[in-house]
Protein backbone atom coordinates (compact mmCIF):
# COMPACT_ATOMS: atom_id res chain seq x y z
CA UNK A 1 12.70 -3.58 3.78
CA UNK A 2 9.21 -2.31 3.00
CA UNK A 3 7.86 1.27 3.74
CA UNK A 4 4.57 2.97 3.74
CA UNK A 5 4.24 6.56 3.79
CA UNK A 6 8.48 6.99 4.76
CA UNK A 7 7.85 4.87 8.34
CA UNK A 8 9.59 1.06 7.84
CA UNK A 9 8.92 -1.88 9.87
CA UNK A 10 5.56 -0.57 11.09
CA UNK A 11 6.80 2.29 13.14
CA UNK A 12 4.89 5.19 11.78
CA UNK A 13 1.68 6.77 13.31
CA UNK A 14 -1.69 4.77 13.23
CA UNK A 15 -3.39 5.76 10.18
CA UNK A 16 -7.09 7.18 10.69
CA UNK A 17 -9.40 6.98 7.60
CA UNK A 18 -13.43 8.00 6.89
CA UNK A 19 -15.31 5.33 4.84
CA UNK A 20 -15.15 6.73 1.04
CA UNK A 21 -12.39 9.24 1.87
CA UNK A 22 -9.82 9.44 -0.94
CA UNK A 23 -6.04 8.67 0.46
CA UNK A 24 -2.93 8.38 -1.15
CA UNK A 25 0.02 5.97 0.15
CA UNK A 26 3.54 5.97 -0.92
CA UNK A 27 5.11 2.42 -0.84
CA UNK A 28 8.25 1.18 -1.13
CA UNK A 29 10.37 -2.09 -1.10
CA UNK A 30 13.88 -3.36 -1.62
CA UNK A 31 14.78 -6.81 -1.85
CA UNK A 32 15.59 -9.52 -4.20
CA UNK A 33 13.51 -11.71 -6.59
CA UNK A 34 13.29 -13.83 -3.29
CA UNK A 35 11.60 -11.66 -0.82
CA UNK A 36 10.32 -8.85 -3.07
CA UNK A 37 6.09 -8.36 -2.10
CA UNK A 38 3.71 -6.44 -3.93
CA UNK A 39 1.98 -4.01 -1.48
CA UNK A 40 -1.48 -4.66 -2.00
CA UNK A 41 -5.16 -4.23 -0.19
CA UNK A 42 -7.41 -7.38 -0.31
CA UNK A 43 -10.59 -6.83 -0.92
CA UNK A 44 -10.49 -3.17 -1.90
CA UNK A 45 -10.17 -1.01 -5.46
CA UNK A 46 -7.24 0.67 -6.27
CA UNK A 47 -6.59 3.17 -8.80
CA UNK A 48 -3.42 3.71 -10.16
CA UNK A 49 -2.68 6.19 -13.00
CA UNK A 50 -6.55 6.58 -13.77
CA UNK A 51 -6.84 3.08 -14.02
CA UNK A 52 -8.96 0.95 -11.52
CA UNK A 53 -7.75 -2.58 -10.46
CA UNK A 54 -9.32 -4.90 -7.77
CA UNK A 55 -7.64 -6.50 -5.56
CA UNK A 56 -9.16 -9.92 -4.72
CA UNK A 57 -6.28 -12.18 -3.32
């Protein structure tokens, strides 16, 4: 089960975002080892806990 922002399974409203605006999303997953996934954006810059990573794959 994976969550974004409290809404699983893709249920939640359709997010609307402003190039450069600053958002904040609240993930969650359960699983095992087996189907356990990272949320991730390709392509983008996150930063998590001051610290900038970017995604590429």
């Amino acid at each position: 089960m994976h969550s974004i922002n409290g809404y699983v399974y893709g249920n939640g409203p359709l997010p609307v975002l402003d190039v450069g605006q600053r958002v904040r999303w609240d993930t969650f997953s359960l699983g095992t080892e087996v189907d356990l996934h990272t949320p991730h954006w390709h392509g983008q810059t996150v930063v998590n806990n001051g610290m900038r990573y970017r995604v590429v794959a």
